[in-house]
N, C-alpha and C. Protein backbone atom coordinates (compact mmCIF):
# COMPACT_ATOMS: atom_id res chain seq x y z
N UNK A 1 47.82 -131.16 -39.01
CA UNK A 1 46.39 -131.15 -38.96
C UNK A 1 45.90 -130.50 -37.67
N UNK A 2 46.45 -130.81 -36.61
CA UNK A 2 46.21 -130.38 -35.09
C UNK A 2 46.34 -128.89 -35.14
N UNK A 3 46.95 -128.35 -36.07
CA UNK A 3 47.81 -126.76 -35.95
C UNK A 3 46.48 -126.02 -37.02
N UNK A 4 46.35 -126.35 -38.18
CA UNK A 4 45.36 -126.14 -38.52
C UNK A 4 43.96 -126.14 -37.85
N UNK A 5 43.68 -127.32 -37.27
CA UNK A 5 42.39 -127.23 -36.13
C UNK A 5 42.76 -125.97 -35.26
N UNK A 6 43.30 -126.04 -34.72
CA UNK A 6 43.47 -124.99 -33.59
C UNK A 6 43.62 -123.61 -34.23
N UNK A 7 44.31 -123.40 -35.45
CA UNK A 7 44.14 -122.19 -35.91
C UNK A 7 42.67 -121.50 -36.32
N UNK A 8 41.95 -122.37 -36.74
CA UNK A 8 40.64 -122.37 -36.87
C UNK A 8 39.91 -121.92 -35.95
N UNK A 9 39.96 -122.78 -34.95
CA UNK A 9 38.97 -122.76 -33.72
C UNK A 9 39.41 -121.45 -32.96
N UNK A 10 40.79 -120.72 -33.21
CA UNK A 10 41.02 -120.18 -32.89
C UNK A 10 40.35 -118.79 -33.82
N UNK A 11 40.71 -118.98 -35.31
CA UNK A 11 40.14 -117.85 -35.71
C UNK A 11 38.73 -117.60 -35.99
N UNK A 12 37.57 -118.92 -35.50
CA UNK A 12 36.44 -118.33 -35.27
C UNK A 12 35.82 -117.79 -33.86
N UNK A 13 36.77 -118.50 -32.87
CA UNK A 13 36.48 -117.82 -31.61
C UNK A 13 36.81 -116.07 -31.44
N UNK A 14 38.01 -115.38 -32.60
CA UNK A 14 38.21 -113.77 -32.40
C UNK A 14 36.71 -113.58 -33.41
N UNK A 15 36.68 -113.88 -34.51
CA UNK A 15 35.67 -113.50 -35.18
C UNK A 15 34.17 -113.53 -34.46
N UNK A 16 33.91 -114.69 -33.57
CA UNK A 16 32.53 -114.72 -33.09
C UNK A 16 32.90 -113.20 -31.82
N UNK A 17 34.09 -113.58 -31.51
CA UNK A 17 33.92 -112.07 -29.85
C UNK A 17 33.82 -110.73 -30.56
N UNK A 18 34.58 -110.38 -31.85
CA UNK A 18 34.43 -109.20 -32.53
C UNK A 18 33.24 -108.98 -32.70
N UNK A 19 32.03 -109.54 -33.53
CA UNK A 19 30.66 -110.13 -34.07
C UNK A 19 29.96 -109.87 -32.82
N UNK A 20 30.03 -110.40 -31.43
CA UNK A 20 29.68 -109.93 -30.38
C UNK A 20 29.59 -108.61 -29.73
N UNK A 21 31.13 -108.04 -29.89
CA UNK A 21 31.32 -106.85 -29.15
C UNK A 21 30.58 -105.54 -30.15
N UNK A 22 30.60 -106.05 -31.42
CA UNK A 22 30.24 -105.31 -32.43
C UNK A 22 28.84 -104.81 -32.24
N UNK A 23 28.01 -105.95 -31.95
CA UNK A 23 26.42 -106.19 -31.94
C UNK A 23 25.68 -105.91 -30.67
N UNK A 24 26.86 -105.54 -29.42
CA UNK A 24 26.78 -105.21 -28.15
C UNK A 24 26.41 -103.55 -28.50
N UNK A 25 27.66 -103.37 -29.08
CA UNK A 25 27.57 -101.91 -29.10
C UNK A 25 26.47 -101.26 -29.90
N UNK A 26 25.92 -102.16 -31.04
CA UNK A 26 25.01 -101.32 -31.64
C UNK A 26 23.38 -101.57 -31.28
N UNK A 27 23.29 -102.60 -30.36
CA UNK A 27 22.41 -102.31 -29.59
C UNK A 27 22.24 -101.59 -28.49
N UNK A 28 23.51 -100.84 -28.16
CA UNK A 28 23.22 -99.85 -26.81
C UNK A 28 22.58 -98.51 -27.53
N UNK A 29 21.61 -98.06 -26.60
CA UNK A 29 21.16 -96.79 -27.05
C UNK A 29 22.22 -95.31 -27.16
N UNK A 30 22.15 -94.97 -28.20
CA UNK A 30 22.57 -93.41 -28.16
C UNK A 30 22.26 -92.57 -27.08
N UNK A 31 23.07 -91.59 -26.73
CA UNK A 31 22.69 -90.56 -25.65
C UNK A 31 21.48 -89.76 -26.46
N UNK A 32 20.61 -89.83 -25.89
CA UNK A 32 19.26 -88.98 -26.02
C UNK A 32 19.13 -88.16 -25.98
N UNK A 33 19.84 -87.42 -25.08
CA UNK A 33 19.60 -86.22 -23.83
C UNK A 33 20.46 -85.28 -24.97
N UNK A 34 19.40 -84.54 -25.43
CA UNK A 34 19.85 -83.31 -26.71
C UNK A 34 18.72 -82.67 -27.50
N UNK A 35 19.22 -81.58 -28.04
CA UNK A 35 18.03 -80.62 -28.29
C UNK A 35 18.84 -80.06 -29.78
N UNK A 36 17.97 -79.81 -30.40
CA UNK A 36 18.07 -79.62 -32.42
C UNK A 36 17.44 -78.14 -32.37
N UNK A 37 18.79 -77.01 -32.85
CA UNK A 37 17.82 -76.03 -33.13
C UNK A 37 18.36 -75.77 -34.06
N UNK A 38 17.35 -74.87 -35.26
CA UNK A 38 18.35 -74.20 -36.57
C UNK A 38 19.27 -75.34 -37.16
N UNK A 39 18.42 -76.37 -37.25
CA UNK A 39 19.33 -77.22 -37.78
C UNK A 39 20.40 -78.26 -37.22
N UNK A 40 20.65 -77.63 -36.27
CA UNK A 40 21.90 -78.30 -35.31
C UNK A 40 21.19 -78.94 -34.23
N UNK A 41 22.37 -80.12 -33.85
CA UNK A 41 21.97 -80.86 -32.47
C UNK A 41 22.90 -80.65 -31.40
N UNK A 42 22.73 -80.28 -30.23
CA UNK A 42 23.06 -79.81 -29.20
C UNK A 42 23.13 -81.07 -27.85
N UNK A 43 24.20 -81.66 -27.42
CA UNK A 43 24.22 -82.31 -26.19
C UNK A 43 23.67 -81.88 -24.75
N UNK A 44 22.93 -82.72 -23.90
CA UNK A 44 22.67 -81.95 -22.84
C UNK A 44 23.05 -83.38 -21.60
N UNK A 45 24.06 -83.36 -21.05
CA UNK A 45 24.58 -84.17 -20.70
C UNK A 45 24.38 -84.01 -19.06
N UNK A 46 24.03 -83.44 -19.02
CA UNK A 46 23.79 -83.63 -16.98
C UNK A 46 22.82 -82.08 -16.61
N UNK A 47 21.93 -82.87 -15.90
CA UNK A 47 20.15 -81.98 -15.23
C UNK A 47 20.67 -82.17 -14.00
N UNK A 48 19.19 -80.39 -13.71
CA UNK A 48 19.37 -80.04 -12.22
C UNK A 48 18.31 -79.35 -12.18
N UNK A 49 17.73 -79.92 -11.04
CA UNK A 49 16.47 -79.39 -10.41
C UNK A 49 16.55 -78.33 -9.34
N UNK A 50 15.66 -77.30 -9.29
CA UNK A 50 15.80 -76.63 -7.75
C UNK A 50 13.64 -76.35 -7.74
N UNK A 51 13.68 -76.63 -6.58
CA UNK A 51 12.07 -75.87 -6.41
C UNK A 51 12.28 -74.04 -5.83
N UNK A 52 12.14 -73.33 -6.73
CA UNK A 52 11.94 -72.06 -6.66
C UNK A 52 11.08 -71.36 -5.67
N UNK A 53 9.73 -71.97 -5.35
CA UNK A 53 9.00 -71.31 -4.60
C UNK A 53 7.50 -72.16 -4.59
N UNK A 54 7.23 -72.79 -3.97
CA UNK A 54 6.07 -73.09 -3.48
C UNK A 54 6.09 -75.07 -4.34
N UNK A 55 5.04 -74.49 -5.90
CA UNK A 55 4.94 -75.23 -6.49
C UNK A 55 5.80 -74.87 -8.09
N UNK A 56 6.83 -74.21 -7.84
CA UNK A 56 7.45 -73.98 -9.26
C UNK A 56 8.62 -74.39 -9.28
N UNK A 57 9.44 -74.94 -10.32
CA UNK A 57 10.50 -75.53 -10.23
C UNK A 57 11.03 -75.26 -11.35
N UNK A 58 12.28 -74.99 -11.23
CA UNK A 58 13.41 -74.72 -12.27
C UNK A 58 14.32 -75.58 -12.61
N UNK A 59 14.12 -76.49 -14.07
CA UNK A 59 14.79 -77.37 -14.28
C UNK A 59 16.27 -77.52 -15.48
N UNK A 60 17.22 -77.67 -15.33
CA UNK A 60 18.46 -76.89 -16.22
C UNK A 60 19.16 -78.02 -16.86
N UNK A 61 19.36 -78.16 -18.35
CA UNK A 61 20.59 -79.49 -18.52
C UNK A 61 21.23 -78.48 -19.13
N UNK A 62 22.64 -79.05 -19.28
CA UNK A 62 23.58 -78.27 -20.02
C UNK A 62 24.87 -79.48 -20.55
N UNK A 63 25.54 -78.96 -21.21
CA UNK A 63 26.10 -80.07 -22.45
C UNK A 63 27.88 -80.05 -20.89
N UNK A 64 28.32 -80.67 -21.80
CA UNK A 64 29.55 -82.00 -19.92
C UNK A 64 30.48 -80.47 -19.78
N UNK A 65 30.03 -79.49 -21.17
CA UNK A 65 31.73 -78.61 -21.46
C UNK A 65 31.07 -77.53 -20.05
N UNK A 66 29.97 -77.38 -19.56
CA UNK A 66 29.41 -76.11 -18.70
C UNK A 66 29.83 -76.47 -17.45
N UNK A 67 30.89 -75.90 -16.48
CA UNK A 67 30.92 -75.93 -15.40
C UNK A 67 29.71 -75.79 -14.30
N UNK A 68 29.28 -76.32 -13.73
CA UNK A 68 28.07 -76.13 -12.40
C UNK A 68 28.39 -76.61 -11.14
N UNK A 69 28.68 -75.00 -10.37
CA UNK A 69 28.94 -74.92 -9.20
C UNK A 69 27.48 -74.70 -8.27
N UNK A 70 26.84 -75.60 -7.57
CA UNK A 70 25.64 -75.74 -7.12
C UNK A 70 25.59 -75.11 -5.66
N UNK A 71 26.75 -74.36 -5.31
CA UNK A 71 26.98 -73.61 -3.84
C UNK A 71 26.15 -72.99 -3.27
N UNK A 72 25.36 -73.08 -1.90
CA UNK A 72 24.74 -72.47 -1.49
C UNK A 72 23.24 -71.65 -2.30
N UNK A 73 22.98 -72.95 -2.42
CA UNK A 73 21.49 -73.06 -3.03
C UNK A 73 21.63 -72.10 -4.41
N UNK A 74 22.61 -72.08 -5.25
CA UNK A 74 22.34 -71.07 -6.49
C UNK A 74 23.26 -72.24 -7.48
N UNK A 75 22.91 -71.56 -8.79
CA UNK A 75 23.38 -72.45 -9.70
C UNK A 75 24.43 -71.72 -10.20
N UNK A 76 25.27 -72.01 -9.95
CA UNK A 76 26.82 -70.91 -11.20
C UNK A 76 27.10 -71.67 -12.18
N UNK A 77 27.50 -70.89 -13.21
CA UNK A 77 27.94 -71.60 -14.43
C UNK A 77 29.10 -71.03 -14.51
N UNK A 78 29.83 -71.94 -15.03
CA UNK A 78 31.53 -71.42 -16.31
C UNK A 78 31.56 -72.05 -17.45
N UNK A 79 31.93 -71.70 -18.43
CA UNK A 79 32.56 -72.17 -19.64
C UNK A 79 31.61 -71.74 -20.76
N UNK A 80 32.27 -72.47 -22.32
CA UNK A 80 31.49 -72.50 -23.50
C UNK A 80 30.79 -73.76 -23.77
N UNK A 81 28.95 -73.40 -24.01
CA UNK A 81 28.65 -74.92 -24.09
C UNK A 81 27.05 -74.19 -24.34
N UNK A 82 26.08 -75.18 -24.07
CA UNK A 82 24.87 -75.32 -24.55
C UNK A 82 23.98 -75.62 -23.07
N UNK A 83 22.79 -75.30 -22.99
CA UNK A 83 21.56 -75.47 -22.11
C UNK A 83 20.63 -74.97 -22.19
N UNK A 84 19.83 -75.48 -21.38
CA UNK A 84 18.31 -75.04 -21.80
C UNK A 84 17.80 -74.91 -20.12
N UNK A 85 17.06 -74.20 -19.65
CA UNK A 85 16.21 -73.94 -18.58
C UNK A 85 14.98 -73.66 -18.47
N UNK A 86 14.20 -74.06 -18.20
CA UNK A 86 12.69 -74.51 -18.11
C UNK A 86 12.26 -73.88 -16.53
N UNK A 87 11.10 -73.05 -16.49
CA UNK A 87 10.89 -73.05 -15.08
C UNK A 87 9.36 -73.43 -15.58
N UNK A 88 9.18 -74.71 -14.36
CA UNK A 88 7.79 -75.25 -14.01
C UNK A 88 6.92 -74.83 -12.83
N UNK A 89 5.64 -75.16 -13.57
CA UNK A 89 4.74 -75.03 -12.41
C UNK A 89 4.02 -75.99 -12.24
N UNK A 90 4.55 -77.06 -11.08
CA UNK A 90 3.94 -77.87 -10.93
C UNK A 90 2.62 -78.25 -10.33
N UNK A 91 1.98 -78.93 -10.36
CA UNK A 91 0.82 -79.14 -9.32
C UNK A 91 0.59 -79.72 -8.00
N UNK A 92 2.28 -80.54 -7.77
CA UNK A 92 2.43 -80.52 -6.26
C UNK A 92 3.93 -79.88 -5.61
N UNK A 93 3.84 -79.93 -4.74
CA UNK A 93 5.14 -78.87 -3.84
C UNK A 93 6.46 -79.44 -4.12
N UNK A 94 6.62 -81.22 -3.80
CA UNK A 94 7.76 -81.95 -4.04
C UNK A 94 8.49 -82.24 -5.10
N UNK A 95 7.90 -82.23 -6.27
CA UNK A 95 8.97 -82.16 -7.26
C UNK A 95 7.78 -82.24 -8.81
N UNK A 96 7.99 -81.73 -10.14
CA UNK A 96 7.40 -81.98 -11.06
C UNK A 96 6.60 -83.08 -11.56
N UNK A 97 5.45 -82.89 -11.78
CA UNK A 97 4.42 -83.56 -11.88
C UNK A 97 4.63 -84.46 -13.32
N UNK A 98 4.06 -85.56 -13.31
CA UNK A 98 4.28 -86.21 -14.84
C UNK A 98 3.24 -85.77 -15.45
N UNK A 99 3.04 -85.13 -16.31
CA UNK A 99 2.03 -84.27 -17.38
C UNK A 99 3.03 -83.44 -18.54
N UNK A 100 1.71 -82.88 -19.69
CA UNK A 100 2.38 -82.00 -20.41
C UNK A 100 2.43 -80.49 -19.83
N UNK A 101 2.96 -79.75 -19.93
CA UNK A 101 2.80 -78.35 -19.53
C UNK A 101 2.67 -77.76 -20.62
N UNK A 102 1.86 -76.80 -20.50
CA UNK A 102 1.39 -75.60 -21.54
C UNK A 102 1.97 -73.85 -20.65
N UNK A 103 1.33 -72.75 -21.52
CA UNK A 103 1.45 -71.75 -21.31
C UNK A 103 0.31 -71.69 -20.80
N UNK A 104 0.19 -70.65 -19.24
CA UNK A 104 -0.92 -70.52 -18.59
C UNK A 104 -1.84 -69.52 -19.99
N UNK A 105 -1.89 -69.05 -20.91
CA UNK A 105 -2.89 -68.95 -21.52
C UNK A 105 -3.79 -70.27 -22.19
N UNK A 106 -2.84 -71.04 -22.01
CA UNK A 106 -3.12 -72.30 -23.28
C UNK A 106 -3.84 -73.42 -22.19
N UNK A 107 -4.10 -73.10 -21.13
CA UNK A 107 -4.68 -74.19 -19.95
C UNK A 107 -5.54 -73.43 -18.82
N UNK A 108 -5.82 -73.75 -18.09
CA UNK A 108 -6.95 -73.55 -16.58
C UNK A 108 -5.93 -73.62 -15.58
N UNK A 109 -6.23 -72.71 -14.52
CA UNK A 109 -5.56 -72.36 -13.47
C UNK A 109 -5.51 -73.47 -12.71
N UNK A 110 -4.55 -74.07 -12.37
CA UNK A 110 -4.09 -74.83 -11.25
C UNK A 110 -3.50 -76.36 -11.80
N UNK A 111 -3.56 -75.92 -13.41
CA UNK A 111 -2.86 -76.90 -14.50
C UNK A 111 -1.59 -77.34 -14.19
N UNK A 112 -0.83 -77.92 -14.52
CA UNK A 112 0.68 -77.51 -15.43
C UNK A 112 1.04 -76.50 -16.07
N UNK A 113 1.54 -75.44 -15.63
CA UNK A 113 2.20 -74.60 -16.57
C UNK A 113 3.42 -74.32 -16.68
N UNK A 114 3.97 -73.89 -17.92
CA UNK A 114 5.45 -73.17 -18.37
C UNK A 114 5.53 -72.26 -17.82
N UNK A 115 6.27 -71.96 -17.07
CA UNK A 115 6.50 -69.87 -16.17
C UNK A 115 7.56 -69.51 -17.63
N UNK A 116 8.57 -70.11 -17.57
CA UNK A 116 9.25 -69.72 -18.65
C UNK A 116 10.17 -70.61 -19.09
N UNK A 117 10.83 -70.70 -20.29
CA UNK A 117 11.80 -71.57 -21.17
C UNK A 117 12.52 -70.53 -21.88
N UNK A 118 13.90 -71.20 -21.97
CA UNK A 118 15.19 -70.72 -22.27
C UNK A 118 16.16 -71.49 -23.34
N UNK A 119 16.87 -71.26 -23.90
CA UNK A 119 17.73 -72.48 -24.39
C UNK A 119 19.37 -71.35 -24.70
N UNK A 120 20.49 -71.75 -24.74
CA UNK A 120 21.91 -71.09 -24.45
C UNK A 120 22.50 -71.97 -25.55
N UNK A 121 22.83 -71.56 -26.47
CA UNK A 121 23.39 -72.22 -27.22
C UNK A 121 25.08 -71.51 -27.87
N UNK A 122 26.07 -72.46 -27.47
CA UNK A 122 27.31 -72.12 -27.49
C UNK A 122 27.25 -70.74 -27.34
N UNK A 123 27.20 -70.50 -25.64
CA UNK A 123 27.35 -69.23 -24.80
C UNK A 123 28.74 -69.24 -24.35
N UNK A 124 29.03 -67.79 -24.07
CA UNK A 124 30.73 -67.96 -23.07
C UNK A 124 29.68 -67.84 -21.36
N UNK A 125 29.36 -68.92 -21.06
CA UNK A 125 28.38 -68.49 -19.77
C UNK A 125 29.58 -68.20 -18.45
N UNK A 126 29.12 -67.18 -17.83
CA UNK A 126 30.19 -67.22 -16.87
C UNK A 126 29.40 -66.62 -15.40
N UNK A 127 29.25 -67.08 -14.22
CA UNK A 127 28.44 -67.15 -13.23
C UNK A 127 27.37 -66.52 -13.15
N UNK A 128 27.03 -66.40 -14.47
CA UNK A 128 25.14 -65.78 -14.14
C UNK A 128 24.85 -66.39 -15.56
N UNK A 129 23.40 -66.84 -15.10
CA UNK A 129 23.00 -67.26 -16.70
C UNK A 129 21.88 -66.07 -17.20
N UNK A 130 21.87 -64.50 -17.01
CA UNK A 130 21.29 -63.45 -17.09
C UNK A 130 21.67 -63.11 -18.74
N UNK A 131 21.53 -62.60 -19.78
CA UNK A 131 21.25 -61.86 -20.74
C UNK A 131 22.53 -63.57 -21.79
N UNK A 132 22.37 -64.23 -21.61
CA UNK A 132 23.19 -65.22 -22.43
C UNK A 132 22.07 -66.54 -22.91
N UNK A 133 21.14 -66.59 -22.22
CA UNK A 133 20.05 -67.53 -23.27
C UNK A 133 18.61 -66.63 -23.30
N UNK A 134 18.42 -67.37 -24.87
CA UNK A 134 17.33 -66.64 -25.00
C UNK A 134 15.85 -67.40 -24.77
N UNK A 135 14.97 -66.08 -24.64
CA UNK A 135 13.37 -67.16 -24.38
C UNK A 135 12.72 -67.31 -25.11
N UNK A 136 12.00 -67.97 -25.25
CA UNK A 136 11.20 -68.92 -25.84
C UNK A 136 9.90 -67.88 -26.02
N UNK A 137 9.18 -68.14 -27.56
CA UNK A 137 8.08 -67.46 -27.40
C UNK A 137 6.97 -67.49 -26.77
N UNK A 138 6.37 -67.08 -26.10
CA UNK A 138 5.16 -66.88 -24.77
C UNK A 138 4.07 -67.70 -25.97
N UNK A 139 3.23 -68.70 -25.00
CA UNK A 139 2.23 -69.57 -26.12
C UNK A 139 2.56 -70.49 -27.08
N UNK A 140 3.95 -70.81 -27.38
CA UNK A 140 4.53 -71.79 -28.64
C UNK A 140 4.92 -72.86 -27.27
N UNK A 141 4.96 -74.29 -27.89
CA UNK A 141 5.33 -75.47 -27.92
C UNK A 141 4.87 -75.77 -26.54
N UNK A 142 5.05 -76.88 -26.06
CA UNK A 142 5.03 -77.57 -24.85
C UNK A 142 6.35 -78.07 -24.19
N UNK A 143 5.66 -78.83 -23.05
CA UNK A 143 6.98 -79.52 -22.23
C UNK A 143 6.18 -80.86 -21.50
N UNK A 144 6.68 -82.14 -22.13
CA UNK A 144 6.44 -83.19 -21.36
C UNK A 144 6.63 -83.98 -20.69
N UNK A 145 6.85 -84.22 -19.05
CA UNK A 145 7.83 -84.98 -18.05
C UNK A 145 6.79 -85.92 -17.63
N UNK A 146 7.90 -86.94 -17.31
CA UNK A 146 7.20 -88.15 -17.33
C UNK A 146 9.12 -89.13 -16.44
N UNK A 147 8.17 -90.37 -15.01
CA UNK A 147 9.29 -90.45 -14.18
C UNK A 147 9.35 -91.51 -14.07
N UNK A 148 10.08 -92.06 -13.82
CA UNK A 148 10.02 -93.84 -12.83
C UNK A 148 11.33 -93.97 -12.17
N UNK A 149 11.10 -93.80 -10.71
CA UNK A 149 11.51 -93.66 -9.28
C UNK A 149 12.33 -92.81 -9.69
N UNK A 150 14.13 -92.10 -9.84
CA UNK A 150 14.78 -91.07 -9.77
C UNK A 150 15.19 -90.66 -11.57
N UNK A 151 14.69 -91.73 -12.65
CA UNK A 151 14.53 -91.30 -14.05
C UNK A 151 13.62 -90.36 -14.38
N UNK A 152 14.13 -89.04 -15.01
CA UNK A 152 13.04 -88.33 -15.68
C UNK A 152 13.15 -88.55 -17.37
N UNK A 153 12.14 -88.42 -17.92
CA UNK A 153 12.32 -88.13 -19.34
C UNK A 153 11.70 -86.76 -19.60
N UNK A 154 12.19 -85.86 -20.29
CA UNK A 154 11.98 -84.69 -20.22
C UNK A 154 11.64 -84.05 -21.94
N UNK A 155 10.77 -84.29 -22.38
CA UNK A 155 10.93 -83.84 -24.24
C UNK A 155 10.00 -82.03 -24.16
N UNK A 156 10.55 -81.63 -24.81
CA UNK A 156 10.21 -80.22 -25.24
C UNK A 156 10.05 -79.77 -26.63
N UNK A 157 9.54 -79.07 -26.80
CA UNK A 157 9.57 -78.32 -28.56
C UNK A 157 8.61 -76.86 -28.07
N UNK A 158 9.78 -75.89 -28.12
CA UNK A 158 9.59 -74.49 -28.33
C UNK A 158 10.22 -73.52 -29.39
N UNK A 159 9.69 -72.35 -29.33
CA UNK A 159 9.87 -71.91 -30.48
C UNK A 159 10.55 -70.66 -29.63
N UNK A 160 11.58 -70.47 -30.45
CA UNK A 160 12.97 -68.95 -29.70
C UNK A 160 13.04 -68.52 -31.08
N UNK A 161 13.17 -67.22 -30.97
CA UNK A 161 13.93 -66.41 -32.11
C UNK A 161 13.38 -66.98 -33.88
N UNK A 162 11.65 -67.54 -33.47
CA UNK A 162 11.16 -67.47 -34.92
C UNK A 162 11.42 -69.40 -35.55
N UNK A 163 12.16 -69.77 -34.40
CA UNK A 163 12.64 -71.27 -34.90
C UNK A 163 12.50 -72.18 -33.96
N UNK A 164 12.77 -73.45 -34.05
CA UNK A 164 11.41 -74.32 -33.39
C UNK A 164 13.08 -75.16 -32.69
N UNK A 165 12.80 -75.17 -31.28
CA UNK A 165 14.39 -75.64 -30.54
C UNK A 165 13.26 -77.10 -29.70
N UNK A 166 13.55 -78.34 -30.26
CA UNK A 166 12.84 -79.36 -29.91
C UNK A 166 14.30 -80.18 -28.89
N UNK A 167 14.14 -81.00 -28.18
CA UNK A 167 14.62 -81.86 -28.04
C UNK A 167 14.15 -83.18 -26.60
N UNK A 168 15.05 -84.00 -25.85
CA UNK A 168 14.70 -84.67 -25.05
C UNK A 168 16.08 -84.66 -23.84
N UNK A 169 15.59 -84.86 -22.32
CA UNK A 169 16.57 -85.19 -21.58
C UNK A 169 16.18 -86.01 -20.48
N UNK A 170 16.75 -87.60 -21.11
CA UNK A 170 16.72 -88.47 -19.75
C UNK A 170 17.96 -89.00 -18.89
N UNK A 171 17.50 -89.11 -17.82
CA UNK A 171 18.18 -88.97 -16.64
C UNK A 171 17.72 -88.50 -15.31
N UNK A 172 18.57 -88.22 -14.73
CA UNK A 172 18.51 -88.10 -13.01
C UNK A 172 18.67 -86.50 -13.06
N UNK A 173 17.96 -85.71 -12.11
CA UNK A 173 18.24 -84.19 -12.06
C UNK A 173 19.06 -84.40 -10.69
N UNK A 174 19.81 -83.29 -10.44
CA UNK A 174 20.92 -83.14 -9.08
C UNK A 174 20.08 -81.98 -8.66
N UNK A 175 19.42 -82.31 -7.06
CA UNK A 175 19.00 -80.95 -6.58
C UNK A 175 20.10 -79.95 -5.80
N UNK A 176 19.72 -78.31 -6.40
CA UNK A 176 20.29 -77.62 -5.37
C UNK A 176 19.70 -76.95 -4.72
């Protein structure tokens, strides 16, 4: 009887930790940080900020497979993988403003604006990100950032090559 009890108590204590670990996991959130174009979803697993010039800022995620060598204030890339690059214009000097950004046709001077958007999708990128992503059409979609203390959330929906490249990236940007 004792062997039976204990087998019991024993086999609802694995069943309740399985039931646990199970219900742990499916309440953790999915990685977010990804962008859907043409159908497909694209990882963007680690952001990087640089301020370009005054009040404009250039903001980059790219999926874990893209090498980023951040040396001497430039961004290098290696490998095959996915990203997107955004250059902002913010409305203050220190870092991107929480607002939507538009295309300076689509707003008033001294707004938020898009300078330009990019997206690289399974590129062979290799230390220049020059003629390997393409841009975004001038006047289509927005960009909305939004922070709390070193979290950004970052959602976009633009339109490249006739097709609508939406997605989101939260997290921490690495400045170079």
């Amino acid at each position: 009887m004792k062997t039976n009890n204990l087998l019991l108590i024993v086999a609802i204590s694995f069943s309740l930790l399985i039931s646990c670990s199970k219900n742990k996991h499916e309440d953790s959130p999915a990685n977010e940080s990804k962008f859907t174009y043409n159908g497909k979803e694209y990882p963007l697993d680690k952001g990087y900020i640089h301020n370009e010039l005054g009040t404009r800022f250039t903001v980059s995620f790219f999926s874990s497979s893209i090498s980023v060598n951040t040396n001497n204030g430039g961004l290098f890339l290696d490998g095959k993988g996915n990203g997107v690059i955004l250059s902002l214009d913010s409305t203050i000097p220190t870092d991107i403003s929480s607002a939507t950004y538009l295309w300076p046709a689509q707003t008033t001077q001294g707004s938020e604006m898009i300078a330009d958007a990019q997206i690289g999708i399974t590129n062979d990128i290799t230390t220049s990100i020059n003629g390997t992503f393409r841009s975004a059409t001038y006047g289509t979609g927005s960009i909305t950032v939004s922070k709390s203390n070193l979290q950004y959330t970052i959602e976009f929906s633009i339109l490249v090559d006739g097709k609508t490249a939406s997605g989101k990236y939260i997290g921490t940007l690495r400045n170079y």
